[in-house]
Protein backbone atom coordinates (compact mmCIF):
# COMPACT_ATOMS: atom_id res chain seq x y z
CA UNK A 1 -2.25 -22.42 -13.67
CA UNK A 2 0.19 -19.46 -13.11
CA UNK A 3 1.77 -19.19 -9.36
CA UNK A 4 -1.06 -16.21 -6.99
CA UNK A 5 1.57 -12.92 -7.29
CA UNK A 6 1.29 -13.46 -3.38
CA UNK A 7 1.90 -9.83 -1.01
CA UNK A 8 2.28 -8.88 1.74
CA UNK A 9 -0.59 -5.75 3.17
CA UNK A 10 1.07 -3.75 6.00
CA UNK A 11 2.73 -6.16 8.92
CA UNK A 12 0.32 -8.33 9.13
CA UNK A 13 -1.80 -9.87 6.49
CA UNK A 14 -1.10 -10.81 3.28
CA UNK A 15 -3.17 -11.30 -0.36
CA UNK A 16 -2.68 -13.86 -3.00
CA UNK A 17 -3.47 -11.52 -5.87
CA UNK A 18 -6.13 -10.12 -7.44
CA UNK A 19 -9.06 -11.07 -7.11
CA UNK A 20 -9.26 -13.80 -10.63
CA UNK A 21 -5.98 -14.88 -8.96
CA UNK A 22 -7.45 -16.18 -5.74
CA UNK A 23 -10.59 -17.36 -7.69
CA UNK A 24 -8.35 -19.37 -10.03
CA UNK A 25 -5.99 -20.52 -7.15
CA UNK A 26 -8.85 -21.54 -4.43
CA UNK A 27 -9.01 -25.18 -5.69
CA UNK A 28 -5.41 -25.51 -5.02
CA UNK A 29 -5.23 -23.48 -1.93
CA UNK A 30 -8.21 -25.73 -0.86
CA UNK A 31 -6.05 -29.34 -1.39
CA UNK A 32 -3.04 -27.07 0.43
CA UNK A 33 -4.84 -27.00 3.75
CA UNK A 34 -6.29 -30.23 3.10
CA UNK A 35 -2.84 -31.46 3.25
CA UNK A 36 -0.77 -29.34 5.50
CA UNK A 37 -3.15 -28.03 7.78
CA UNK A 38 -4.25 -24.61 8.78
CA UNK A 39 -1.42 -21.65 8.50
CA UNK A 40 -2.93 -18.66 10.14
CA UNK A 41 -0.04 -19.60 13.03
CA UNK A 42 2.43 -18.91 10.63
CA UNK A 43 0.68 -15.24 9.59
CA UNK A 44 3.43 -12.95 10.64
CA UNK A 45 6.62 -15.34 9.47
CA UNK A 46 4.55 -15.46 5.77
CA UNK A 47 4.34 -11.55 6.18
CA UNK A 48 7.95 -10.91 7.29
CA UNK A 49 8.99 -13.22 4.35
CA UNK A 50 7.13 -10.96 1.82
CA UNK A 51 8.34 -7.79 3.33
CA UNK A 52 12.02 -9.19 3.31
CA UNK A 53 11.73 -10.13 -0.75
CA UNK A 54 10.17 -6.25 -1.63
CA UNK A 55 6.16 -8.23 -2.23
CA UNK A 56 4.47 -5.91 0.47
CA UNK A 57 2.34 -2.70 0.30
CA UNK A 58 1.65 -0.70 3.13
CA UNK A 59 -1.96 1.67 3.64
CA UNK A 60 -1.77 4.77 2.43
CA UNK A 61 1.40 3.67 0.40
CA UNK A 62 1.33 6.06 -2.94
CA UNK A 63 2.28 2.46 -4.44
CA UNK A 64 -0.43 0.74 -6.51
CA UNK A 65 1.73 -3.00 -7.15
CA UNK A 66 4.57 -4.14 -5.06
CA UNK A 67 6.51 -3.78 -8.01
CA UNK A 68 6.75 0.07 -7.07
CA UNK A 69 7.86 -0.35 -3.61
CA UNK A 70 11.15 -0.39 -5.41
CA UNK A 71 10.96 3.15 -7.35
CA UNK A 72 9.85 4.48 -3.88
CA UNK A 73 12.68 3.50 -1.50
């Protein structure tokens, strides 16, 4: 299985792809929190991560990828 192309939305929520991404990844994501537990505490350090590597789009962002965020700035 390839690794979600995880990213961050705005400042405060984040995606794990497209949508065959996170259907693909939610057996995995599934023995995650299994394992280590629920994560929504760690929302906004997951986000600020993203946003510090370039992986975020922001609404109403002319971007369509992160990828783009790049070109833009």
């Amino acid at each position: 299985m390839s690794t979600p192309a995880i990213c961050a939305i705005g400042h405060d929520c984040y995606v794990l792809g497209d949508l065959e991404e996170m259907d693909a990844a939610a057996d995995e994501l599934e023995r995650i929190g299994e394992k280590f537990g629920d994560r929504d505490f760690l929302l906004r350090e997951i986000v600020a991560y993203l946003r510090s590597i370039r992986r975020y789009l922001d609404p109403g962002s002319p971007a369509q990828h992160w990828r783009e965020n790049a070109k833009l700035h």
